[in-house]
Each structure stands twice: as structure tokens, then as C-alpha cells.
Protein backbone atom coordinates (compact mmCIF):
# COMPACT_ATOMS: atom_id res chain seq x y z
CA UNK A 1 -11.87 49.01 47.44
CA UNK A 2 -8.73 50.86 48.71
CA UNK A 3 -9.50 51.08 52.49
CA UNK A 4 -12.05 49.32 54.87
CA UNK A 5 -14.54 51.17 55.93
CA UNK A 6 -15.04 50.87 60.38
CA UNK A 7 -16.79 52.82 62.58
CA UNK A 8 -14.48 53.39 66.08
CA UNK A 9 -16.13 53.33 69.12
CA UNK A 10 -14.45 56.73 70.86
CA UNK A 11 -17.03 57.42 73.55
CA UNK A 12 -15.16 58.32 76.64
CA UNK A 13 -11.53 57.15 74.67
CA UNK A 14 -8.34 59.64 74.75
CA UNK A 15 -7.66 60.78 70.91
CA UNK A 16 -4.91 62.93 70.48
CA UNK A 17 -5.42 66.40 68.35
CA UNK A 18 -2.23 68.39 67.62
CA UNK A 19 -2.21 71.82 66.00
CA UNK A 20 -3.65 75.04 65.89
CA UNK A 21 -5.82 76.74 63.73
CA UNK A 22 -9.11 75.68 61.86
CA UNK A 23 -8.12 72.56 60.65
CA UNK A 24 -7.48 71.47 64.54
CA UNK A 25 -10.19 73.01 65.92
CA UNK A 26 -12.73 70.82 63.17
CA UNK A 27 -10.83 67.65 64.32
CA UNK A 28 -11.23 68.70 67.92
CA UNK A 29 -15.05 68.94 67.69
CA UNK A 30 -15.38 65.89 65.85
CA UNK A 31 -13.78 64.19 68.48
CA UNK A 32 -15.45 65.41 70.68
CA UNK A 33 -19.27 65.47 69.11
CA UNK A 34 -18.40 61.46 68.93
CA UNK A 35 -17.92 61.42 72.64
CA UNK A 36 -14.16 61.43 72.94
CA UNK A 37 -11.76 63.03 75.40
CA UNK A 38 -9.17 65.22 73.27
CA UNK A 39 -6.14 64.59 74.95
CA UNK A 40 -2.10 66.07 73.81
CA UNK A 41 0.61 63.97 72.58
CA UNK A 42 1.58 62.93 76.30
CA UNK A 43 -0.84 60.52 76.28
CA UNK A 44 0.26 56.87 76.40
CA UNK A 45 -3.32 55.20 76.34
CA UNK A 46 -4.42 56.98 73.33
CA UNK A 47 -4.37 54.90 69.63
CA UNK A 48 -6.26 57.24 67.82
CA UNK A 49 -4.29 60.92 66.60
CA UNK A 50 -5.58 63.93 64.03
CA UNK A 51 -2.38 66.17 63.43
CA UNK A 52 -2.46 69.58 61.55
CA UNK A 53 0.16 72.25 61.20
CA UNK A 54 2.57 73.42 59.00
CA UNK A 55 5.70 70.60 59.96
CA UNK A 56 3.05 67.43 60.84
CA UNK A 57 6.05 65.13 59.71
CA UNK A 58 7.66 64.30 62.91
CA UNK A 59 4.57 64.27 64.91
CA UNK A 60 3.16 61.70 63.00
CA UNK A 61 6.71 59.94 62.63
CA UNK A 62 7.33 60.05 66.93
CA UNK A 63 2.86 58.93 67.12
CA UNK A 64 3.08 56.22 64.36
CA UNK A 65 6.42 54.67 66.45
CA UNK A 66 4.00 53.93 68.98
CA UNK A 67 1.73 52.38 67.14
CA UNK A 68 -1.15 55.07 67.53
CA UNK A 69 -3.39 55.64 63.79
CA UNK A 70 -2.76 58.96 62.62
CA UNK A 71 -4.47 61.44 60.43
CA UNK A 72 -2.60 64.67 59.10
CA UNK A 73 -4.87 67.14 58.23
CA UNK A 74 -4.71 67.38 54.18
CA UNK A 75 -2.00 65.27 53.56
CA UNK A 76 -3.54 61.73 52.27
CA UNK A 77 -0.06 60.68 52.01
CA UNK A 78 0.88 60.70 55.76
CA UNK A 79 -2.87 59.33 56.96
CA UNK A 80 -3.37 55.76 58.27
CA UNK A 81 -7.26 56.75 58.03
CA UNK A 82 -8.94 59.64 56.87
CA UNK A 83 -12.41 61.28 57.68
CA UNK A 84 -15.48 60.81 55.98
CA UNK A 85 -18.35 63.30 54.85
CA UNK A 86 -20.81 61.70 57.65
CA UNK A 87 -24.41 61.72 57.46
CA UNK A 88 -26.03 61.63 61.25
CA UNK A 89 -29.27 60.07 61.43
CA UNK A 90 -28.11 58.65 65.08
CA UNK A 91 -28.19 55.82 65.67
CA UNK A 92 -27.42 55.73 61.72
CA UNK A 93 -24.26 56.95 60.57
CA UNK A 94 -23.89 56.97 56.64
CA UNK A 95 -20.28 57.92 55.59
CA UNK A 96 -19.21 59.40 52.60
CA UNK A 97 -15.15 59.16 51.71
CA UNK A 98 -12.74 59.26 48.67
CA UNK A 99 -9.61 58.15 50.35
CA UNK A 100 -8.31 61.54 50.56
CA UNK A 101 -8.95 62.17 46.76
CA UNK A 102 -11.91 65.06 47.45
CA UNK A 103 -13.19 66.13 50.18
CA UNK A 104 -15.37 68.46 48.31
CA UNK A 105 -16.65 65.52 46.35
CA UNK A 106 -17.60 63.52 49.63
CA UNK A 107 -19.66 66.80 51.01
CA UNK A 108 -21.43 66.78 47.82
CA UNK A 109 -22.36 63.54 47.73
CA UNK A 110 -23.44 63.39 51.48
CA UNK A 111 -25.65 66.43 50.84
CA UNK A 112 -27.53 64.55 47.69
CA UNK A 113 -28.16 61.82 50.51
CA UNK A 114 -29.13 64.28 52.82
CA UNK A 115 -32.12 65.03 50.63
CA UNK A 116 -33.55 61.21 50.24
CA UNK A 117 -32.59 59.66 53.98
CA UNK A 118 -36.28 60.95 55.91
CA UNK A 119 -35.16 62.68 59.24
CA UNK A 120 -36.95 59.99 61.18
CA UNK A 121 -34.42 57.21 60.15
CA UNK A 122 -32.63 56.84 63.61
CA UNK A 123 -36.16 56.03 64.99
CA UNK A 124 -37.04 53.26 62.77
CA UNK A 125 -33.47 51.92 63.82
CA UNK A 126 -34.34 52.33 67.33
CA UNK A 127 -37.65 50.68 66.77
CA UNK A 128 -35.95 47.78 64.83
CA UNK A 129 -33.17 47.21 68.08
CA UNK A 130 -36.32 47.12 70.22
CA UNK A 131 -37.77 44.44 68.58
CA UNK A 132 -34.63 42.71 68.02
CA UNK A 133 -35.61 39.95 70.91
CA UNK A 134 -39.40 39.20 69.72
CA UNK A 135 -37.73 38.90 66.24
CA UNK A 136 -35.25 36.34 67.41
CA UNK A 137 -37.75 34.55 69.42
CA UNK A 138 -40.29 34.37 65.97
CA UNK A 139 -37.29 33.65 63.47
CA UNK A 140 -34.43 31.66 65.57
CA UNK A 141 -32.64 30.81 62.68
CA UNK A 142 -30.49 33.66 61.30
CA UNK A 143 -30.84 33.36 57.99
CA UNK A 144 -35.11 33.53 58.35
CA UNK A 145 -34.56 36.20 59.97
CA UNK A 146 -32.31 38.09 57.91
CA UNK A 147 -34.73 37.28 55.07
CA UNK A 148 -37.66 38.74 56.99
CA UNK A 149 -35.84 42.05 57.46
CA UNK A 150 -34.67 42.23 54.08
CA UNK A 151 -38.41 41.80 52.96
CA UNK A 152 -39.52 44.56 55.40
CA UNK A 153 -36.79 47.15 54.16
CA UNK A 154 -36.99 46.35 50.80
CA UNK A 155 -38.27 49.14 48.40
CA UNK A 156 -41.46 49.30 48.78
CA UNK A 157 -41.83 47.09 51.86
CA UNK A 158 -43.70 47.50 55.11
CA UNK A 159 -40.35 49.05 56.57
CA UNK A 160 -39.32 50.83 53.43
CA UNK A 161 -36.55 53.09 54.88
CA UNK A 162 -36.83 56.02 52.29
CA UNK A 163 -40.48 56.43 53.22
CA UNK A 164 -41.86 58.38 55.49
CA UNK A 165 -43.56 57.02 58.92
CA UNK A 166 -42.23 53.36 59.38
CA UNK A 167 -40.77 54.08 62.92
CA UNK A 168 -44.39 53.93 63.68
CA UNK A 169 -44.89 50.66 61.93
CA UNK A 170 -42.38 48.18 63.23
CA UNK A 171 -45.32 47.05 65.72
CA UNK A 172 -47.67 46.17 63.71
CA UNK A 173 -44.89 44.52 61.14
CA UNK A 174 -44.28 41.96 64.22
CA UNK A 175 -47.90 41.66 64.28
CA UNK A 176 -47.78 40.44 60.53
CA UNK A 177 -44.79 38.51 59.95
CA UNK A 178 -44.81 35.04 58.14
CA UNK A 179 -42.07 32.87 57.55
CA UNK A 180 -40.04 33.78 54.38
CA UNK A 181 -39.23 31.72 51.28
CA UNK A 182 -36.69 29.62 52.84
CA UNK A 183 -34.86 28.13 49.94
CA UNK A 184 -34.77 28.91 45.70
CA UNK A 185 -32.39 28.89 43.45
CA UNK A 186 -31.60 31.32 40.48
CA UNK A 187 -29.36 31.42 37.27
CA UNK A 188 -27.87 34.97 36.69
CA UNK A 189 -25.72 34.50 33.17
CA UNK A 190 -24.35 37.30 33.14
CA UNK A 191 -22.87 39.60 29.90
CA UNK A 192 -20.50 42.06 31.32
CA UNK A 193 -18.03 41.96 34.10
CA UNK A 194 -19.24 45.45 34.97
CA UNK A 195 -21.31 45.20 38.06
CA UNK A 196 -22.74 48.78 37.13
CA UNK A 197 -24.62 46.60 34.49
CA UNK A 198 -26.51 44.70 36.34
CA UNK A 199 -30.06 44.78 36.25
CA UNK A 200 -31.85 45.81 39.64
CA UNK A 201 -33.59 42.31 39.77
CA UNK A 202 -30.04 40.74 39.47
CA UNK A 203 -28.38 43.25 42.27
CA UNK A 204 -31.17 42.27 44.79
CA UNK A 205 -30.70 39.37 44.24
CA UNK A 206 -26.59 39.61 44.84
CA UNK A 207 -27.26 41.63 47.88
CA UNK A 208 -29.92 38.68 49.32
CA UNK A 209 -28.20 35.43 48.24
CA UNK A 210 -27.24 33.09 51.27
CA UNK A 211 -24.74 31.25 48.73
CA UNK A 212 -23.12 31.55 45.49
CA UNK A 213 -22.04 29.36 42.94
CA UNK A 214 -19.66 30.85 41.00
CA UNK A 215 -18.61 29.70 37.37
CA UNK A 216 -14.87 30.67 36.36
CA UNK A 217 -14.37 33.39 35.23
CA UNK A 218 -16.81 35.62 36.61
CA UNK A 219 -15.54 38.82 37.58
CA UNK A 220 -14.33 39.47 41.08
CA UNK A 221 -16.17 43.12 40.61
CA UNK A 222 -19.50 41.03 39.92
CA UNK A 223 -19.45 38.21 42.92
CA UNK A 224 -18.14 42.24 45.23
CA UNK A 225 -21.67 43.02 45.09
CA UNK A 226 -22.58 40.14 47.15
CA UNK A 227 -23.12 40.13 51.03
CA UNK A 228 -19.32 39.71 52.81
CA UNK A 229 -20.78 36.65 54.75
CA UNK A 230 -22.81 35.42 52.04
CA UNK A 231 -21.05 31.78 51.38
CA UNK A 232 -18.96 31.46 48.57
CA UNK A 233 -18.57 27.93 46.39
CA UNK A 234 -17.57 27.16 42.62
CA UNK A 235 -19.90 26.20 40.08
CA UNK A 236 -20.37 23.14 38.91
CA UNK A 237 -21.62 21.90 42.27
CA UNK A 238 -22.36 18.65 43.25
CA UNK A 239 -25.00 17.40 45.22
CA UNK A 240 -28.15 18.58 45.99
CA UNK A 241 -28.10 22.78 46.49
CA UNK A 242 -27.22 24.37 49.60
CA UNK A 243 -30.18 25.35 52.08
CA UNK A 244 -31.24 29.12 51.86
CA UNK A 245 -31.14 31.60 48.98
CA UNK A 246 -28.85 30.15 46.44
CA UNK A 247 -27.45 32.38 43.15
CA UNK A 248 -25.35 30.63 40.29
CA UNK A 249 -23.41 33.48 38.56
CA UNK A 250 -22.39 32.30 34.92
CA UNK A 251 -20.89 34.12 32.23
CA UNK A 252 -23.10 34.26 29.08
């Protein structure tokens, strides 16, 4: 992964947009369709600049001085971010980039996802923020809960995201809930260092895990897949396991 993916809060923020022409007036609506106040280069509070012209050089020389992030319009070279293809399912904002490598790549793929996310998506995340308290009060501990959601959105599950209908479910979901499996531990031994080979079993699994043990030698691509704050430990481990959902990657 070249670049970390963030979504900026702009909603009422100054963001510079310099330029004329098309490629400024795209910036200047997406700008301001995300709630921000396009402001010129005069604009000391700003941290946030698009540039496009013909001569962007030593507007994004004199705005990167200041220490404001700058995009130039088509030039990947000069960008300390770039733009994503976005998907807007508001509150739920999927975005699509390639580092600057395709643009036309990133609108293609966002359109593909257009097709599978239902329209009703923001809703069930609206529905799910709603319920956040009464969820917390049922599941105090964190990692319950996280294992309660990940059993509701699962494929399949009550809260299945790709299916139609389950803003209008959430309710009786908090009607229904039982504590998760708390704890269990499982052996992945594992014949390529090519996460694409996983098996779906073994990526759930990955994308679930609370901890993982972690043999040497297994590929940095592999233990990736994993949640960020999963925790991470080396295998052989002493002791008795770790509480939670605990996966020992091995190589095979």
C-alpha cells in the first residue's frame, strides 16, 4: 500500500482551488458538495489546495512552503494526495483510487460497485449509529461487541449489507442478540504467500481474528489482510492463549 487512505472532514473548512477551466471547476464542486468553503490562495487558515492550469509548478511550490496538502490536477507527480472515484451512499463513502495511475480505471471500478452496494445502505448505517448506545449497554466489552456486528453483517447475516431491506431490521436484530463465541482458536498453515490465495473461510477468519500468532516467515502480504488493531504476537507462544478470537498463521 502506497498511500493511506483518510477521509478529511471539510465541512465549513477553507480549501483553496486555483485555476480555470474544467479541471477547476470539478475540484470546485467537489469541494464544495463535501461542505467546504472554496477560498483563493490568500488564505492563511486553509491546509487543504487543488491546483490546475497550464504552469501549476510555482503554485504548488509557494502552497507546499506553507505547509498546505496540494493536489495538481493530472500531475501525480506534484500531488501530496489525490482524489478518489467515490461512491456516495451518505453516510457511506466507498472510495475508489490508483494513486494517480488511472483515473479511468478507478471510475470503472466504482461503477461495478455501484451495481452491488443496494441504494438503501446509508440507512442501515444510520440505523446501526442509532443503536450504537443499546449495543454498548448489551455488549460493554468491545471486542463482544465487535463480534456481534461482524455476525450481523456477515454474508448472509441478519444485517447482510448487500441485501436488500436490513435498514428495517436493525430493531428487531437488538431484539435477538446473544452473546457471541467469546474465545477459539484456529490453525491456518498456509501454502502460498499470496493472500489472493486464500480460501474465503481463511480471509474471514483474518478479517475477524482479535490476535495473531504469527510463525516466521509468513508473509507480510498474508498477516495485511488482518484487522490494523487486531493484536499482533509471534508464534510459538507461551502460556495459555490470549482471550478473544485467536488465529496461528503457519507456513505449510
Amino acid at each position: 500500500m502506497r498511500s493511506l487512505p483518510l477521509f478529511h472532514q471539510v465541512t465549513g473548512q477553507p480549501v483553496i482551488v486555483l485555476g480555470e477551466g474544467e479541471a477547476a471547476a470539478a475540484r470546485r464542486r467537489l469541494v464544495e458538495r463535501a461542505g467546504g468553503v472554496v477560498v483563493g490562495e490568500a488564505d492563511p487558515t486553509a491546509r487543504l489546495a487543488f491546483v490546475a492550469g497550464d504552469d501549476p509548478e510555482p503554485a504548488a511550490a509557494r502552497l507546499r512552503a506553507r505547509g498546505v496538502l496540494v493536489n495538481v490536477a493530472d500531475r501525480p507527480d506534484l500531488c501530496d494526495f489525490t482524489v478518489p472515484s467515490v461512491l456516495d451512499r451518505d453516510p457511506v463513502l466507498i472510495a475508489v483510487g490508483t494513486g494517480g495511475a488511472s483515473a479511468g480505471l478507478a471510475k470503472q471500478l466504482r461503477l461495478r460497485l455501484e451495481a452491488l452496494l443496494p441504494a438503501t445502505l446509508g440507512r442501515l448505517a444510520e440505523a446501526l449509529q442509532a443503536a450504537r448506545e443499546r449495543l454498548g449497554d448489551r455488549f460493554p466489552d468491545p471486542a463482544s461487541r465487535r463480534r456481534a456486528l461482524d455476525a450481523a453483517l456477515a454474508q448472509g447475516g441478519p444485517l447482510d449489507p448487500l441485501a436488500d431491506g436490513t435498514a428495517d431490521r436493525v430493531e428487531a436484530w437488538l431484539g435477538d442478540l446473544t452473546e457471541p463465541r467469546a474465545t477459539g482458536l484456529f490453525e491456518l498453515v498456509l501454502t502460498s504467500d499470496d493472500p489472493d490465495d486464500l480460501t474465503l473461510r481463511e480471509a474471514r477468519l483474518l478479517g475477524t481474528a482479535d490476535v495473531l500468532l504469527v510463525e516466521p516467515g509468513v508473509a507480510s502480504a498474508i498477516v495485511a489482510r488482518a484487522r490494523a488493531d487486531a493484536v499482533r504476537r509471534p508464534w510459538p507462544h507461551e502460556g495459555p492463549p490470549p482471550p478473544g478470537l485467536v488465529v496461528v498463521l503457519r507456513r505449510g
